[in-house]
N, C-alpha and C. Protein backbone atom coordinates (compact mmCIF):
# COMPACT_ATOMS: atom_id res chain seq x y z
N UNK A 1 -16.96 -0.73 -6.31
CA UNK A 1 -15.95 -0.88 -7.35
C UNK A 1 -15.31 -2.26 -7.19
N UNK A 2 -15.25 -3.17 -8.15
CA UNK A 2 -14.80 -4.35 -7.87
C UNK A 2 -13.13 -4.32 -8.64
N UNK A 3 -12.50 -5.42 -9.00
CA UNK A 3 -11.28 -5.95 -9.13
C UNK A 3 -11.06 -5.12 -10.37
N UNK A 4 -11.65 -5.86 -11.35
CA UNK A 4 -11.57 -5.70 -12.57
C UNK A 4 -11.67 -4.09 -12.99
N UNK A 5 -12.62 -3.48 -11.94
CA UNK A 5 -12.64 -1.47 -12.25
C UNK A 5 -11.67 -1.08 -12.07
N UNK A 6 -11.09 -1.79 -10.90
CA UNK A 6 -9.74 -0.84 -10.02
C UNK A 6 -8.74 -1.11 -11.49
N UNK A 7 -8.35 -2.56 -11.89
CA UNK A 7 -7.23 -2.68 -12.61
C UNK A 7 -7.49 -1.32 -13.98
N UNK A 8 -8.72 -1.33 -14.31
CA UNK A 8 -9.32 -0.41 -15.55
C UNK A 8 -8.56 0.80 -15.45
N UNK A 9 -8.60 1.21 -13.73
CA UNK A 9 -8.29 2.59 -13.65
C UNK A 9 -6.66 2.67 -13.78
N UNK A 10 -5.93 1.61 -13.32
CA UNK A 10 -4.75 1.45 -13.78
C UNK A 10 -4.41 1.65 -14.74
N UNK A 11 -4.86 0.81 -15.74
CA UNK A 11 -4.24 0.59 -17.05
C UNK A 11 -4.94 1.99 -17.87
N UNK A 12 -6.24 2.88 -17.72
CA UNK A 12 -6.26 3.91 -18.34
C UNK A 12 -4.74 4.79 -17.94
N UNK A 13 -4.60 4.73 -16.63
CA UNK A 13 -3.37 5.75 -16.79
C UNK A 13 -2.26 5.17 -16.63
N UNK A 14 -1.87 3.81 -17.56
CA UNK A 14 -0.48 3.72 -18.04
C UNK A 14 -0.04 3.04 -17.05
N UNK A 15 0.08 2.57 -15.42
CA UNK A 15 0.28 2.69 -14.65
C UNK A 15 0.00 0.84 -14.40
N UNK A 16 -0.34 -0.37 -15.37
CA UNK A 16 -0.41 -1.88 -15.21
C UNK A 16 0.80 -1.86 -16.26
N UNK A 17 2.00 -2.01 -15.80
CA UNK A 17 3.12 -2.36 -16.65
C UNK A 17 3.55 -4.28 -16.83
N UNK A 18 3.32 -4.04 -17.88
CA UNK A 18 4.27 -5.87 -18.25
C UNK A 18 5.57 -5.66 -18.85
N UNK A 19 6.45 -6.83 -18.50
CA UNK A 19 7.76 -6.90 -18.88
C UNK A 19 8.76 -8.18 -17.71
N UNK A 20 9.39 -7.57 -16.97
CA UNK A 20 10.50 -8.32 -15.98
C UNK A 20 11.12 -7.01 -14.91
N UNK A 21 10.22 -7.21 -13.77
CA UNK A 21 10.66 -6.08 -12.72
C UNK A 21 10.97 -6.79 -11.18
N UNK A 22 11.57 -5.70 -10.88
CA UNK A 22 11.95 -6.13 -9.59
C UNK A 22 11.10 -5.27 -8.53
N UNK A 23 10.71 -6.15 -7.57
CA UNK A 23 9.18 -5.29 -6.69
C UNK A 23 9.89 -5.14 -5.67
N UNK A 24 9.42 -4.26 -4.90
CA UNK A 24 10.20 -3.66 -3.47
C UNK A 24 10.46 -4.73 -2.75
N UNK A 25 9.55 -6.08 -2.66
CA UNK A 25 10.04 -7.25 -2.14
C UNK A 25 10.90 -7.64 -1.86
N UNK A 26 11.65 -7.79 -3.13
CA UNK A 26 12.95 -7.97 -4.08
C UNK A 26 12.45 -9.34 -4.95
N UNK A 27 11.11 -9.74 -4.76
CA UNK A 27 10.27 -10.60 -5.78
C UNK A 27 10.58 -10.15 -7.09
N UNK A 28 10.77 -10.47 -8.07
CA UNK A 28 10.20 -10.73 -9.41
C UNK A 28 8.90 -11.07 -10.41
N UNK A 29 8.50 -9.82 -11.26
CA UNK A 29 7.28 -10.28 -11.51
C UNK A 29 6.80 -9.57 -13.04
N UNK A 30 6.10 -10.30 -14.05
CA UNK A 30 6.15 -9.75 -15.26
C UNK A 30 5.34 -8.61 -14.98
N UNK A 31 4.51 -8.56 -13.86
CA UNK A 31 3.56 -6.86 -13.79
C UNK A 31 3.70 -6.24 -12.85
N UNK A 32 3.94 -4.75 -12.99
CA UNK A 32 4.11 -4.08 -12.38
C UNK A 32 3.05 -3.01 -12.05
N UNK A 33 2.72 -2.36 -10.90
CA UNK A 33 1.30 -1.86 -10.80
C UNK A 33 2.43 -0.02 -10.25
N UNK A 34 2.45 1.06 -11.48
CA UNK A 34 2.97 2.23 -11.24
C UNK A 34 2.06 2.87 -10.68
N UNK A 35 1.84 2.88 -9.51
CA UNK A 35 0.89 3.49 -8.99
C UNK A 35 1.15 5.31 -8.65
N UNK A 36 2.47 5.40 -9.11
CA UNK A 36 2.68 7.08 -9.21
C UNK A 36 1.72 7.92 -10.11
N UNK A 37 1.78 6.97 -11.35
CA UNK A 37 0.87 7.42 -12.95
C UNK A 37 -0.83 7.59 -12.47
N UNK A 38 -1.03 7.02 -11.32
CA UNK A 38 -2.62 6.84 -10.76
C UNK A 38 -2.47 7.98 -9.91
N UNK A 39 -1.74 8.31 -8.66
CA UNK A 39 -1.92 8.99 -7.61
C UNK A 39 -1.67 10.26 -8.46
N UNK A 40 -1.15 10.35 -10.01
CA UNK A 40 -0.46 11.97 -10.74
C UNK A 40 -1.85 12.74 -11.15
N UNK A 41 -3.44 11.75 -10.95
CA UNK A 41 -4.48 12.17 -11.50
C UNK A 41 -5.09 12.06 -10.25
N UNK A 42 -5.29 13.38 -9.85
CA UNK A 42 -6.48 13.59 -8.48
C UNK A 42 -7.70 13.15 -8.70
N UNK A 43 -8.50 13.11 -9.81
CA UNK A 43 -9.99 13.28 -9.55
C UNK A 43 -9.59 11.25 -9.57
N UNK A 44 -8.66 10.84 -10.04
CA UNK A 44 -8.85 9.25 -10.33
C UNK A 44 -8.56 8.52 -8.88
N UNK A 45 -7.48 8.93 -8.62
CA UNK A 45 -7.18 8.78 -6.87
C UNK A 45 -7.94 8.89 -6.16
N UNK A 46 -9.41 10.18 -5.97
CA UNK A 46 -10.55 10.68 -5.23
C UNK A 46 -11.23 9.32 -5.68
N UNK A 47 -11.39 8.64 -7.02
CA UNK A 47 -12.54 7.85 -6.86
C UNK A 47 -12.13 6.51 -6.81
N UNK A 48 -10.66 6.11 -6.18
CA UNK A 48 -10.41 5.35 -5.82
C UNK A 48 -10.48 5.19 -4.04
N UNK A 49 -10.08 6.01 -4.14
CA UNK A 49 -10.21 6.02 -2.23
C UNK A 49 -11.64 6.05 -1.57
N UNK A 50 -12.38 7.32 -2.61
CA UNK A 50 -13.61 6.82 -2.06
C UNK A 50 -14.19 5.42 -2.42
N UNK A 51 -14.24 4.79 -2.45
CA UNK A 51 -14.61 3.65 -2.83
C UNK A 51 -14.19 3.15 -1.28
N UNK A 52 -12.59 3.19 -1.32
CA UNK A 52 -12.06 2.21 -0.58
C UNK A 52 -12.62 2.67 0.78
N UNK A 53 -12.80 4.02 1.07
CA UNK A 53 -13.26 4.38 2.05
C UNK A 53 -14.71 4.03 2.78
N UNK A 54 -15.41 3.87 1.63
CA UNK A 54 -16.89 3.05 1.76
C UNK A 54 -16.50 1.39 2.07
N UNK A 55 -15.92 1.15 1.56
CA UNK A 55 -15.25 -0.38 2.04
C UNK A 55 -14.85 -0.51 3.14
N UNK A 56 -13.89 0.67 3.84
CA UNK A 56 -13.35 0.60 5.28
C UNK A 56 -14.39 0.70 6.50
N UNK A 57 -15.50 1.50 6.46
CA UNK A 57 -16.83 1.78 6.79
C UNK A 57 -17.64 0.56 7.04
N UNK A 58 -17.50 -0.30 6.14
CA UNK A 58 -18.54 -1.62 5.50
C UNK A 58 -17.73 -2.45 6.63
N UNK A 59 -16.64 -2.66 6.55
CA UNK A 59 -16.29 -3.71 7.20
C UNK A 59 -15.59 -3.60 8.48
N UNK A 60 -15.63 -2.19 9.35
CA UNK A 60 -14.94 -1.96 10.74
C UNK A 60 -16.36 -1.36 11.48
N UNK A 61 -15.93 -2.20 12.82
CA UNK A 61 -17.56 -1.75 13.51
C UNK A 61 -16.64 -0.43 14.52
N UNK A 62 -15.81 -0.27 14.31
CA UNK A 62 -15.27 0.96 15.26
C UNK A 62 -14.41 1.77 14.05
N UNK A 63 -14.85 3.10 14.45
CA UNK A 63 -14.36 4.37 13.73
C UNK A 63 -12.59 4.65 14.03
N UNK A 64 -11.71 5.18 13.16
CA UNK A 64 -10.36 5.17 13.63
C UNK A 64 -10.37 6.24 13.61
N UNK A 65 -9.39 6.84 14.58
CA UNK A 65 -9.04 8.48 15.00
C UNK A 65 -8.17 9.24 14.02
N UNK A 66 -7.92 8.33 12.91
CA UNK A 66 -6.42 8.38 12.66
C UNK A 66 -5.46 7.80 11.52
N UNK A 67 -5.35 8.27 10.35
CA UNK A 67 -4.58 7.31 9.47
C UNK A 67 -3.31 7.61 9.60
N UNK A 68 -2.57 6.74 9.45
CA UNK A 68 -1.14 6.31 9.43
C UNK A 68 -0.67 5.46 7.73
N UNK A 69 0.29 5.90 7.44
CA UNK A 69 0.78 5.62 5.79
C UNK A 69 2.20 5.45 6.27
N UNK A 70 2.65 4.59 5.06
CA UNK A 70 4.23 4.42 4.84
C UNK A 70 5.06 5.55 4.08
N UNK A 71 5.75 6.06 4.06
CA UNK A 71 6.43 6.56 3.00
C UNK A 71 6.79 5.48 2.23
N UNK A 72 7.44 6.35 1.07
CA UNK A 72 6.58 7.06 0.24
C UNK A 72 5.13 6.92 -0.62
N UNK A 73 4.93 5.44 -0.91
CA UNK A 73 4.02 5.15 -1.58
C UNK A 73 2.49 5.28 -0.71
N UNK A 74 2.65 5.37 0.25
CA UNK A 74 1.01 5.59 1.35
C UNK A 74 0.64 6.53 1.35
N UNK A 75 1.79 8.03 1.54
CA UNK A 75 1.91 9.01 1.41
C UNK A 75 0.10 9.51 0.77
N UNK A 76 0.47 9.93 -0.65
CA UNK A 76 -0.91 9.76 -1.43
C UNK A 76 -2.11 9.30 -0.21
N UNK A 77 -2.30 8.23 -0.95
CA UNK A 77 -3.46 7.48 -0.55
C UNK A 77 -4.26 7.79 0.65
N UNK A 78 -3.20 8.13 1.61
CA UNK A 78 -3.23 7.56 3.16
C UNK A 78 -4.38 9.48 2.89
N UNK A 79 -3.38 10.63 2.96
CA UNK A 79 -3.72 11.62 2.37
C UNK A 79 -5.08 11.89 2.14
N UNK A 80 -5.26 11.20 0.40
CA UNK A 80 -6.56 11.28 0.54
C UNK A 80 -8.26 10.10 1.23
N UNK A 81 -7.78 9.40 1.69
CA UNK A 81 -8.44 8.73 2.78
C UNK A 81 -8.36 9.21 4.11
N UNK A 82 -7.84 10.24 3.92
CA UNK A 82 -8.38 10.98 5.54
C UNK A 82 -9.04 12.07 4.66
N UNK A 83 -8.95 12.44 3.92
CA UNK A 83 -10.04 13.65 3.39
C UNK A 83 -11.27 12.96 2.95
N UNK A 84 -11.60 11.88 2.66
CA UNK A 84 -12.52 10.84 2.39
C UNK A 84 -13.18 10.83 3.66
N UNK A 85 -12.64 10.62 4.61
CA UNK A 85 -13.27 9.79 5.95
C UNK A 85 -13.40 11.10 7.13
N UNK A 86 -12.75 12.08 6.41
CA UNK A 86 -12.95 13.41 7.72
C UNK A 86 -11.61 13.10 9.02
N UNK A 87 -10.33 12.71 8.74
CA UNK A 87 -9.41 12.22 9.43
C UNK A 87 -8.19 12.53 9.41
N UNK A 88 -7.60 13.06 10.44
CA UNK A 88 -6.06 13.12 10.44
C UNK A 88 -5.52 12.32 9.41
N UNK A 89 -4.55 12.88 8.37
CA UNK A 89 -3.29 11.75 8.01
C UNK A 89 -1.93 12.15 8.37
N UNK A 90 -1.74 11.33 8.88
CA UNK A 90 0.09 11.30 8.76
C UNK A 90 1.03 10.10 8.65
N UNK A 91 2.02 10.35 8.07
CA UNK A 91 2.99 9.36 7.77
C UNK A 91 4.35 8.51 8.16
N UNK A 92 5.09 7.55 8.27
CA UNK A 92 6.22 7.41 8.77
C UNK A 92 7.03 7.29 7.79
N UNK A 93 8.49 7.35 7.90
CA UNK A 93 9.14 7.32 7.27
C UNK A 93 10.31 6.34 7.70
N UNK A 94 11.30 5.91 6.77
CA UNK A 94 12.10 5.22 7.52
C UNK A 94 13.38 5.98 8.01
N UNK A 95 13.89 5.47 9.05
CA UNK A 95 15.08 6.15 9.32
C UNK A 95 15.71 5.08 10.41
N UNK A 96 17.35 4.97 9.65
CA UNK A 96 18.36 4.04 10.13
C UNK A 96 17.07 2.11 9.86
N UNK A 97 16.76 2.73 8.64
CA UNK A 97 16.03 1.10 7.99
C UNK A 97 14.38 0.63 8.79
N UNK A 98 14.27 1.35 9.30
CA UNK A 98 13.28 1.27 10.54
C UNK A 98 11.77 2.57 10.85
N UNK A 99 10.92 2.26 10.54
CA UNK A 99 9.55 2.93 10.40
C UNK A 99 9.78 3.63 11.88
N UNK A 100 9.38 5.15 11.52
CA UNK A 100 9.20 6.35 12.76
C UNK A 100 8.25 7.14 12.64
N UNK A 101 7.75 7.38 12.89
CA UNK A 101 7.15 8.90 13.36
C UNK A 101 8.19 9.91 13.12
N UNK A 102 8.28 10.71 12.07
CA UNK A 102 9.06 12.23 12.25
C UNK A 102 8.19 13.59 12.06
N UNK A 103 9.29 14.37 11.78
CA UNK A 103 8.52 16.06 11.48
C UNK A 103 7.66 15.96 12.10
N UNK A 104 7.59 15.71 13.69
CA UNK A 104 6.84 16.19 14.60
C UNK A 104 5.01 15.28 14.69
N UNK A 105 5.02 14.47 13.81
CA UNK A 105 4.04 13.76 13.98
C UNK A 105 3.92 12.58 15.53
N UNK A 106 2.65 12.81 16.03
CA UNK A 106 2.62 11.94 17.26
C UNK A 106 1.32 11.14 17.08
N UNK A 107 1.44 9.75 17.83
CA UNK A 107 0.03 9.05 18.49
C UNK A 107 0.00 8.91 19.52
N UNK A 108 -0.92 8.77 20.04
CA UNK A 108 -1.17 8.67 21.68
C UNK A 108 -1.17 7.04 22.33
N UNK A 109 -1.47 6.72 23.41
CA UNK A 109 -1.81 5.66 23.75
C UNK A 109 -3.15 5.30 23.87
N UNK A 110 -3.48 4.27 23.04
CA UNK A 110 -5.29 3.86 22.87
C UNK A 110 -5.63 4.42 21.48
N UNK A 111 -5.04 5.48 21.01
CA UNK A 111 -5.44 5.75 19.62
C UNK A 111 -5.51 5.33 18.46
N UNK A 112 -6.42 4.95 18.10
CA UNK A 112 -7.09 3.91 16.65
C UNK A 112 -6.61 4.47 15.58
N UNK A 113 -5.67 3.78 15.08
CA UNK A 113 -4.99 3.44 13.65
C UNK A 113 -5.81 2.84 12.22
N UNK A 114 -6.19 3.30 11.42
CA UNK A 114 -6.01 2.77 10.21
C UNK A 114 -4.86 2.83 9.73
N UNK A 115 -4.04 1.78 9.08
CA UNK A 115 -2.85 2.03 8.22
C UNK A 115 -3.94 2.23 7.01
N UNK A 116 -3.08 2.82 5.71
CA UNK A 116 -3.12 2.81 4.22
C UNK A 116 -1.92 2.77 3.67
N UNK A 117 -2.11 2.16 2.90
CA UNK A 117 -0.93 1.56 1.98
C UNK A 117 -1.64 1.66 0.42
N UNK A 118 -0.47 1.77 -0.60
CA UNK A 118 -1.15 1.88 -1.71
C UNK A 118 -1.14 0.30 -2.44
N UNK A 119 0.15 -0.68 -2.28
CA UNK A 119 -0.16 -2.06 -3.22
C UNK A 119 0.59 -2.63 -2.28
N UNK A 120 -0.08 -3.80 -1.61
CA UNK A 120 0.33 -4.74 -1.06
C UNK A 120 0.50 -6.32 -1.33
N UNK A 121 2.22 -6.76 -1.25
CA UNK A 121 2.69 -7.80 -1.99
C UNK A 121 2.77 -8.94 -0.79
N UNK A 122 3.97 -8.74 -0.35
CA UNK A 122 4.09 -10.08 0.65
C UNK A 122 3.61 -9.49 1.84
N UNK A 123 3.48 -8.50 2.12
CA UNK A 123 3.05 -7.47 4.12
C UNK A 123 4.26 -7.31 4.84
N UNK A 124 5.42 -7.40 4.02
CA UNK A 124 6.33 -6.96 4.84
C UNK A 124 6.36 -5.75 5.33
N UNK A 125 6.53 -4.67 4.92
CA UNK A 125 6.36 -3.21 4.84
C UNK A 125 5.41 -3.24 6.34
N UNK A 126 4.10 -3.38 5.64
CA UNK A 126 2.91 -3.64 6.91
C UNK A 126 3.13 -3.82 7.92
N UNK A 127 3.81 -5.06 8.02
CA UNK A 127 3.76 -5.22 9.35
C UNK A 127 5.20 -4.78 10.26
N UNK A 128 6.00 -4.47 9.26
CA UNK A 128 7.32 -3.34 10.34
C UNK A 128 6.46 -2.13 10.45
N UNK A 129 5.92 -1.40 9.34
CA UNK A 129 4.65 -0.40 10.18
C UNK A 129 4.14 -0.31 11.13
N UNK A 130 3.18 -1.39 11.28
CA UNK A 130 2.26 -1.79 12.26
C UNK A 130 3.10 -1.94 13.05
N UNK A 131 4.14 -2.61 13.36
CA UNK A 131 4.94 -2.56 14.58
C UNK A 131 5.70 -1.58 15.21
N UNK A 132 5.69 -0.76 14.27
CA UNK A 132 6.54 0.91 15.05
C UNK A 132 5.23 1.14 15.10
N UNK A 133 4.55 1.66 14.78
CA UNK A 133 2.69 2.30 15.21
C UNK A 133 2.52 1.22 16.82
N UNK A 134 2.78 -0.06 17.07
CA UNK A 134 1.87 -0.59 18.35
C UNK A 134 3.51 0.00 19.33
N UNK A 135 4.52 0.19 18.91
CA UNK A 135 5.69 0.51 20.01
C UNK A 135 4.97 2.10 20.46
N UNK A 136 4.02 2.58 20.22
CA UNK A 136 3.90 3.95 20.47
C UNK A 136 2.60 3.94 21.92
N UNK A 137 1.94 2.83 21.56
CA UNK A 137 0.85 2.10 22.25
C UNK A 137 -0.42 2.69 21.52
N UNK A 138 -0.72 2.83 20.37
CA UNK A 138 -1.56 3.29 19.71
C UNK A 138 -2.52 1.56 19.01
N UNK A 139 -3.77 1.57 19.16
CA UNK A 139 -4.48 0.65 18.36
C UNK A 139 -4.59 0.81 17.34
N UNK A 140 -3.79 -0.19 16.36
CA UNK A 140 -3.59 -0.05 15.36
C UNK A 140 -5.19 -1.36 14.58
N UNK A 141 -6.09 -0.96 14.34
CA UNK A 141 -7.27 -1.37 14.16
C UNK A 141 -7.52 -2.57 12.91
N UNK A 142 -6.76 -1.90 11.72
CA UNK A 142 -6.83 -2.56 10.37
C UNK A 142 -5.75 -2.13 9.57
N UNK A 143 -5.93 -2.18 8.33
CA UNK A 143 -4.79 -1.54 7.27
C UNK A 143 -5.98 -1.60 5.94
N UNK A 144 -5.85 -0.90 5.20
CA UNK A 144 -6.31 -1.10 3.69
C UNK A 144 -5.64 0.13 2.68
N UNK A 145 -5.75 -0.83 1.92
CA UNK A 145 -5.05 -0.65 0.30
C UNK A 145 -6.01 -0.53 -0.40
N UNK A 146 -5.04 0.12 -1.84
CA UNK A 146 -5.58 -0.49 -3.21
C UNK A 146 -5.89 -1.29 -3.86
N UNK A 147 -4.87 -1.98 -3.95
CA UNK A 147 -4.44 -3.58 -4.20
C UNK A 147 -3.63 -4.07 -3.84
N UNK A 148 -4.34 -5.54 -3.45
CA UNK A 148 -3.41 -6.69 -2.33
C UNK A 148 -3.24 -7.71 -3.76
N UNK A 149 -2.06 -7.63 -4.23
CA UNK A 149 -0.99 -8.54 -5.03
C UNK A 149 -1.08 -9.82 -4.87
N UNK A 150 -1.36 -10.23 -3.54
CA UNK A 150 -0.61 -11.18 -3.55
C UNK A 150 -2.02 -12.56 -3.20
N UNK A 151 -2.84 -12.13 -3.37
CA UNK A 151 -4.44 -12.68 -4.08
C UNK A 151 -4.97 -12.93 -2.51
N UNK A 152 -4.59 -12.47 -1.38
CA UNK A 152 -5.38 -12.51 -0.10
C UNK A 152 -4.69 -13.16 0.78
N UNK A 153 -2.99 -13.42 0.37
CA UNK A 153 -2.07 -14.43 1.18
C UNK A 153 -1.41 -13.31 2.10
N UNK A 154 -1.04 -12.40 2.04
CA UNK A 154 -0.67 -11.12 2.65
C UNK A 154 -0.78 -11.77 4.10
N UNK A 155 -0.29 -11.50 4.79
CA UNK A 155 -0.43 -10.75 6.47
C UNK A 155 0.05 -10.13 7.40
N UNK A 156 -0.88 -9.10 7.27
CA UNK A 156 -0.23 -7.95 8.03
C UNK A 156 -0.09 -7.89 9.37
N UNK A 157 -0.79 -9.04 9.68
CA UNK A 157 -1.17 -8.84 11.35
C UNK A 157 -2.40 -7.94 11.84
N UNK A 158 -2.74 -7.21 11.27
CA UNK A 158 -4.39 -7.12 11.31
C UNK A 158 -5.52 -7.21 10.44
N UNK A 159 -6.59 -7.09 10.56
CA UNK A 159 -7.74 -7.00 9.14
C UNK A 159 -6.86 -6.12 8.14
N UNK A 160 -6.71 -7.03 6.75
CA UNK A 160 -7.06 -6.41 5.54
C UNK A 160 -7.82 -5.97 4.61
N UNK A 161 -7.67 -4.72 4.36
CA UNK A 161 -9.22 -4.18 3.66
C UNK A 161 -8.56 -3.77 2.30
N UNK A 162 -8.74 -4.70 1.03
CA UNK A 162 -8.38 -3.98 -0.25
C UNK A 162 -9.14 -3.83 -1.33
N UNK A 163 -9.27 -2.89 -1.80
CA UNK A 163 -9.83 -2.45 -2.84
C UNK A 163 -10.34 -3.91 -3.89
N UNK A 164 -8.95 -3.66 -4.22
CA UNK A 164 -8.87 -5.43 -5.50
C UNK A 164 -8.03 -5.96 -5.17
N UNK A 165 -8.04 -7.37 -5.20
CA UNK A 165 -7.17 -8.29 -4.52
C UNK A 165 -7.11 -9.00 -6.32
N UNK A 166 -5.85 -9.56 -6.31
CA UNK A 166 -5.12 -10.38 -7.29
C UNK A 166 -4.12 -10.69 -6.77
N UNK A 167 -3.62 -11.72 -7.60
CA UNK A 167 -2.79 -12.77 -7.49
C UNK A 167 -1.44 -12.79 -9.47
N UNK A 168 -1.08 -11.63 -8.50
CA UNK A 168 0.15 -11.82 -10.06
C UNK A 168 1.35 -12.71 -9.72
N UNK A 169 1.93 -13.42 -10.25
CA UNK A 169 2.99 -13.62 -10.39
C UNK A 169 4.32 -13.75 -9.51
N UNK A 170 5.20 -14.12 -8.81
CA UNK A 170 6.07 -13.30 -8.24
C UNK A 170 6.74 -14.43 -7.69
N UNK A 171 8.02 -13.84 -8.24
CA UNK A 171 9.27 -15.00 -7.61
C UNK A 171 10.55 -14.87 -7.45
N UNK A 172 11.18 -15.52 -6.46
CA UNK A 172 12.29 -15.16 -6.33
C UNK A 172 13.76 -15.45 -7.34
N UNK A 173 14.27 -14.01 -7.06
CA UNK A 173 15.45 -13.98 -8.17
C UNK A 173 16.34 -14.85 -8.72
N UNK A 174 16.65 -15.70 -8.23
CA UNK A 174 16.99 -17.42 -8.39
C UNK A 174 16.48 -18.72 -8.85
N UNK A 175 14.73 -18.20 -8.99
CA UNK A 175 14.02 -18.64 -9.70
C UNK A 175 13.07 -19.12 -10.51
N UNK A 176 13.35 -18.24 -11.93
CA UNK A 176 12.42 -17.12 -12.62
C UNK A 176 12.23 -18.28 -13.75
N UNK A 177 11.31 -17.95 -14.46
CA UNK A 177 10.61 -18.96 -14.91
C UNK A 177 11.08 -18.66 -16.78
N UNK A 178 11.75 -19.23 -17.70
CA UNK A 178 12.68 -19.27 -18.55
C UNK A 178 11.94 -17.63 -19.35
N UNK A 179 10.82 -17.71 -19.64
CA UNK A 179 10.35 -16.70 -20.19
C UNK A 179 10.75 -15.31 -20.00
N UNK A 180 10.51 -14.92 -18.45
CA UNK A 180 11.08 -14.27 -17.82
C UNK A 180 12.55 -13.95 -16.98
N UNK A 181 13.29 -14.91 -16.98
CA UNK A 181 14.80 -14.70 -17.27
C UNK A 181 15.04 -14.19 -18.55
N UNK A 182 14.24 -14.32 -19.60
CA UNK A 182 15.08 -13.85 -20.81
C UNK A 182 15.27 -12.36 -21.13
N UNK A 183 14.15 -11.23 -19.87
CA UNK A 183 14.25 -10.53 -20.47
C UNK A 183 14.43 -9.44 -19.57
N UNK A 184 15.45 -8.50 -19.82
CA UNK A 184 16.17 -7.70 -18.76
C UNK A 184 15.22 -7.13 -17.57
N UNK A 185 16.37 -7.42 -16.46
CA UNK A 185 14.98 -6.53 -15.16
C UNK A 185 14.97 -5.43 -14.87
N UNK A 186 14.01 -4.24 -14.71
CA UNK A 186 14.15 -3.58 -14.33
C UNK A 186 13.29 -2.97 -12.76
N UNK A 187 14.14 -1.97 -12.24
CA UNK A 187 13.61 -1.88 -10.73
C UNK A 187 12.34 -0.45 -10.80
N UNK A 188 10.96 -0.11 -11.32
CA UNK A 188 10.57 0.60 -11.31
C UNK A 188 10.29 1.61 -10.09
N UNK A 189 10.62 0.78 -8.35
CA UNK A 189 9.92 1.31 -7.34
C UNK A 189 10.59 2.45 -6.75
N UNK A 190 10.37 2.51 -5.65
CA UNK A 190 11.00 4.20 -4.85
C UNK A 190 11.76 3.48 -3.52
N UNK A 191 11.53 2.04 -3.19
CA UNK A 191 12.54 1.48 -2.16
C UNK A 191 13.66 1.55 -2.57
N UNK A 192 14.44 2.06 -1.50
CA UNK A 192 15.95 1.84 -1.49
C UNK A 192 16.63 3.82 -1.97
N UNK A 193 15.11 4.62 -2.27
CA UNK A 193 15.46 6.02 -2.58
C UNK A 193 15.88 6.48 -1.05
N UNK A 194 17.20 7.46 -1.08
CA UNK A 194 17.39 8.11 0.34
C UNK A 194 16.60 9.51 0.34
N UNK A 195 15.89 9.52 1.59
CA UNK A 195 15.61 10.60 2.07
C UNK A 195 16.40 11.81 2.77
């Protein structure tokens, strides 16, 4: 599945928004990728992951024990890429601003990590992930997504594996490009929701 399929599967379900949004970043950007409207259709999610899962395969010469996801948006994904790959999933969440392990989820020491993530912009997220995942002493191996935003500039601090990589747009709130100042912002994402 290349770039251009993945975006297809987006925009069939509503889910490639244009306008003036604010991205969990706190970037600015005329497109927005609702990836709730994608993960709300199982069989479309199944043939996204598998894909990505044949991709993760293709490009890691060692098998992971183990997926690891962000709340909320990995959640999904992470989910079904361990049913893809025959693999534990579980997730972190934040608590006091800061990626954990809760509800009883554990890793061991030496245990191989895939992260999944569903759209990756600048790798911030990622790599406070990845860094509560290596405080546990777990090998955290790679990460892969859906889509990497930010056209392959990302870094997470380990191999990135994404589906479709693009390069939209994105800037900071101070300075937006006249088109897009003109036209109200809105915040579509789930950062900043309390758990």
């Amino acid at each position: 599945m290349d770039t251009q399929a993945v975006l297809n599967e987006f925009r069939a379900a509503g889910a490639l928004l244009e306008g003036h949004f604010v991205l969990s970043s706190g970037l600015r950007s005329p497109v927005f990728l609702q990836k709730a409207k994608v993960f709300a259709d199982a069989k479309r999610t199944a043939t996204l992951c598998a894909a990505l899962a044949d991709m993760v395969r293709d490009h890691l010469d060692q098998k992971p024990d183990i997926i690891v996801s962000p709340a909320v948006g990995g959640i999904v994904p992470g989910y079904e890429m361990g049913r893809q790959m025959d693999l534990p999933a579980i997730y972190v969440e934040r608590e006091d601003g800061a990626f954990r392990l809760r509800r009883g989820f554990e890793l061991h020491e030496g245990q191989k990590v895939l992260v999944v993530e569903d759209i990756v912009t600048t790798g911030l997220s990622s790599r406070e992930c990845i860094d509560s995942l290596k405080e546990t002493g777990a090998d955290v191996i790679a990460e892969a997504c859906l889509i990497d935003r930010s056209g392959g500039k990302a870094d997470v601090g380990v191999p990135l594996i994404a589906l479709a990589t693009v390069e939209f747009p994105a800037y900071p709130a101070d300075d937006l490009p006249p088109e897009l100042a003109a036209i109200p912002a809105t915040k579509p994402g789930s950062r900043g929701l309390q758990a």
